[in-house]
Protein backbone atom coordinates (compact mmCIF):
# COMPACT_ATOMS: atom_id res chain seq x y z
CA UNK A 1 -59.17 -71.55 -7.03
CA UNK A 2 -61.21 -71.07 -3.88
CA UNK A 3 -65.26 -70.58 -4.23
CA UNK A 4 -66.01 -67.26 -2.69
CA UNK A 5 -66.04 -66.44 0.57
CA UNK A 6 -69.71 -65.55 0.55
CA UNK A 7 -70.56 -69.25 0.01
CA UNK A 8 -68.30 -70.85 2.37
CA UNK A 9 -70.03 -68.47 4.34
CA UNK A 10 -72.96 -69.87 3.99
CA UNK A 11 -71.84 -73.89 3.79
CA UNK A 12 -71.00 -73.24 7.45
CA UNK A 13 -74.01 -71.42 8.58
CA UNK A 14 -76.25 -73.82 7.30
CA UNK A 15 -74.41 -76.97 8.24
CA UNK A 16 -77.61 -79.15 7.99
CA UNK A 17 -76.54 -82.05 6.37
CA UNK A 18 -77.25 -85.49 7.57
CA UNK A 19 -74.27 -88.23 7.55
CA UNK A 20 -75.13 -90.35 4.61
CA UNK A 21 -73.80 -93.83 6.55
CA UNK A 22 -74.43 -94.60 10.29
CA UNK A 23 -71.91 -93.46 12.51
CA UNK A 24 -69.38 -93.82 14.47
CA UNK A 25 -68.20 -91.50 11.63
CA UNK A 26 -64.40 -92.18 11.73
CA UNK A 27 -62.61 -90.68 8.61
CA UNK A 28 -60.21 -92.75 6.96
CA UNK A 29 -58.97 -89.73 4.89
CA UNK A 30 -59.69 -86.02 5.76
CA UNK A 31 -60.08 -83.60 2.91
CA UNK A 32 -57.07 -82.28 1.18
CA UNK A 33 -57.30 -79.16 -0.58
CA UNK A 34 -55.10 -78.81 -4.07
CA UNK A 35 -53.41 -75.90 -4.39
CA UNK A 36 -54.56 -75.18 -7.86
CA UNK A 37 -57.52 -76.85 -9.77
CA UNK A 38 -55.25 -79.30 -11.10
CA UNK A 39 -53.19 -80.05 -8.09
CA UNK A 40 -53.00 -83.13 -6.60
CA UNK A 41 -55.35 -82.95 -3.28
CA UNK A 42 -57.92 -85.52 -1.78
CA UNK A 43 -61.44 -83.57 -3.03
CA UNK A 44 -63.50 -85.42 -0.63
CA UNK A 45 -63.55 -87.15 2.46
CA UNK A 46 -63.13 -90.68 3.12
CA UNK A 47 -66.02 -92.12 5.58
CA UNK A 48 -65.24 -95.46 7.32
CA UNK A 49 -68.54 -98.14 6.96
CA UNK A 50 -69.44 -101.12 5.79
CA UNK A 51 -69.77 -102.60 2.84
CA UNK A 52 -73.31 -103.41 1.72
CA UNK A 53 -74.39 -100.52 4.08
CA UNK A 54 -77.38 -98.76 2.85
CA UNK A 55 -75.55 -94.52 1.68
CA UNK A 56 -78.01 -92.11 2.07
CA UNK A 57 -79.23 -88.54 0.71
CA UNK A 58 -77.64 -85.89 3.04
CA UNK A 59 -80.45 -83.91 2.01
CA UNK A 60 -83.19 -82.96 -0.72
CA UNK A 61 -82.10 -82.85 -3.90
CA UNK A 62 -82.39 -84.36 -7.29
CA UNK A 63 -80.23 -87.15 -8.70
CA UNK A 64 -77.86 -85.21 -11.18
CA UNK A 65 -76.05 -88.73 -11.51
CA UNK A 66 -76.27 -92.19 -11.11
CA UNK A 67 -73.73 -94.46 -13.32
CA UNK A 68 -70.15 -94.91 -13.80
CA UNK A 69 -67.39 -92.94 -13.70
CA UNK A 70 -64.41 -95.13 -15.36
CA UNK A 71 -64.50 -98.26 -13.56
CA UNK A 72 -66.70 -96.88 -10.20
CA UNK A 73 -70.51 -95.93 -9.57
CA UNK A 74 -70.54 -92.76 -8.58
CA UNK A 75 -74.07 -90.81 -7.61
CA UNK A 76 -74.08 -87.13 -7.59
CA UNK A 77 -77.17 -84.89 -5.87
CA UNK A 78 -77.75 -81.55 -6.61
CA UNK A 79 -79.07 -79.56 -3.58
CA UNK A 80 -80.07 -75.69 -3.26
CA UNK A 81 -77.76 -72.62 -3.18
CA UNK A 82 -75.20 -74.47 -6.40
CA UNK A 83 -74.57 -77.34 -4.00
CA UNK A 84 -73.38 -80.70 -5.45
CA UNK A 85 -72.81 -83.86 -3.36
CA UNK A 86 -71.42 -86.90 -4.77
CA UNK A 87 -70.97 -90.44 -3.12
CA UNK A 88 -68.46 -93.80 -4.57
CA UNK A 89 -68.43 -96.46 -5.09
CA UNK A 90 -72.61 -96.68 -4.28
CA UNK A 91 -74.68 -98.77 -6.36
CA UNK A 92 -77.21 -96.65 -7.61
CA UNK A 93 -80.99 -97.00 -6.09
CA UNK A 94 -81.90 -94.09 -8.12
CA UNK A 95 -81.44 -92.50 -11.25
CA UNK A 96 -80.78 -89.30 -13.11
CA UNK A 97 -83.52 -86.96 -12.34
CA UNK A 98 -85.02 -88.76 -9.37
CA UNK A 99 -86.04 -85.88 -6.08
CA UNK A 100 -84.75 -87.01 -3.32
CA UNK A 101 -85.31 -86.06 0.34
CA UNK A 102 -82.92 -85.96 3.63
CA UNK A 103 -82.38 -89.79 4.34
CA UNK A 104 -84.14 -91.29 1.92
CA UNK A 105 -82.00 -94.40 0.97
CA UNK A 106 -79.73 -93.73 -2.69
CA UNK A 107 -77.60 -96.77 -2.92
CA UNK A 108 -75.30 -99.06 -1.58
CA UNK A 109 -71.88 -98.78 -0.30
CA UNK A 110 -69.70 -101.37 -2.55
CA UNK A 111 -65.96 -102.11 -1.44
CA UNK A 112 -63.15 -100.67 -3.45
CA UNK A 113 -62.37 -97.25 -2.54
CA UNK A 114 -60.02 -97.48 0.48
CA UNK A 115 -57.71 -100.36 1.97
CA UNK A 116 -61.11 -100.98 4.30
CA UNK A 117 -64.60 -100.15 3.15
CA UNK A 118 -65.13 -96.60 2.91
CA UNK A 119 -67.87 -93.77 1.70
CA UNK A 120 -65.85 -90.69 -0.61
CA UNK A 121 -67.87 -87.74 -0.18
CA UNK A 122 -66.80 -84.69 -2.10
CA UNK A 123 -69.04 -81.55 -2.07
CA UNK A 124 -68.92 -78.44 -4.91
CA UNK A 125 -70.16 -75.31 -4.38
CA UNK A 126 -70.96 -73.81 -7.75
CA UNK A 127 -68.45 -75.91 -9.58
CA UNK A 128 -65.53 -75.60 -6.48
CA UNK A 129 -64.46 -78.53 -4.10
CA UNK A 130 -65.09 -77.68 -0.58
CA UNK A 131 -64.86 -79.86 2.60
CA UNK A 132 -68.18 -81.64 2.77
CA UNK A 133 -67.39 -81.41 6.79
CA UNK A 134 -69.09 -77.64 6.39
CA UNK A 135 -72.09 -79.05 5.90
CA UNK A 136 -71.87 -82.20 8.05
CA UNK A 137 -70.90 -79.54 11.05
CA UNK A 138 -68.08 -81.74 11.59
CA UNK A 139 -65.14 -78.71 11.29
CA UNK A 140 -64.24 -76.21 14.29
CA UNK A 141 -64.76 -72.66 13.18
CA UNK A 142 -61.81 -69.94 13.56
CA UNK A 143 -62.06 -67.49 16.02
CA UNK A 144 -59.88 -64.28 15.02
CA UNK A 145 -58.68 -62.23 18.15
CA UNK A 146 -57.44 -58.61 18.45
CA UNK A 147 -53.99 -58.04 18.09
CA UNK A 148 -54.09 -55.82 21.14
């Protein structure tokens, strides 16, 4: 199930997140949309950083999570417009509740999620998985042509 277009829309017009970790930003794994809401896909992308690297808010929000999520800390922000960013593995800074405002500091990037550390950053839009690059301004937008 895709969020509607209106929304996407509107992920990519504002684009005006901050990168939570300090660049280069090198991807380790791009996002992979499922084909159903069950499907296997990759509903996030996979930053490349270092470990005990301080993860920060990609913009204001409040802390809708801090804890674990089976056997990884996981810290979710809620933002405007039905947005919901989420970070792993971070060690929590803040809790449940806490505002939050672009780059203030939310945790810290533990080891465990890739091969090499890595940030996962997924990013809902009312409940759906979208490519957090639409906000990071990090994908090329499509350009449809005339068929004549």
């Amino acid at each position: 199930m895709r969020p509607p277009r209106a929304l996407v829309g509107l992920a990519v017009a504002l684009a005006l997140w901050a990168w939570p970790v300090p660049g280069p930003h090198t991807l380790a794994r791009p996002y992979i949309a499922p084909a159903t809401p069950y499907s296997a896909g990759h509903r996030g992308i996979d930053i490349r950083a270092t470990a005990g690297v301080e993860v920060l808010a990609p913009a204001d929000g409040v802390v809708h999570f801090a804890g674990f999520v089976v056997d990884r800390p996981v810290i979710s922000i809620r933002h405007s417009g039905g947005v919901l960013s989420s970070f792993e593995p971070v060690e929590p800074l803040v809790a449940t509740g806490d505002r939050v405002r672009r780059g203030d500091v939310i945790g810290v990037l533990l080891p465990g999620h890739c091969s090499t550390p890595c940030l996962h950053l997924g990013a809902r839009i009312d409940g759906e998985y979208v490519n957090p690059l639409l906000f990071l301004g990090g994908l090329d937008h499509a350009i449809l042509y005339p068929l004549e």
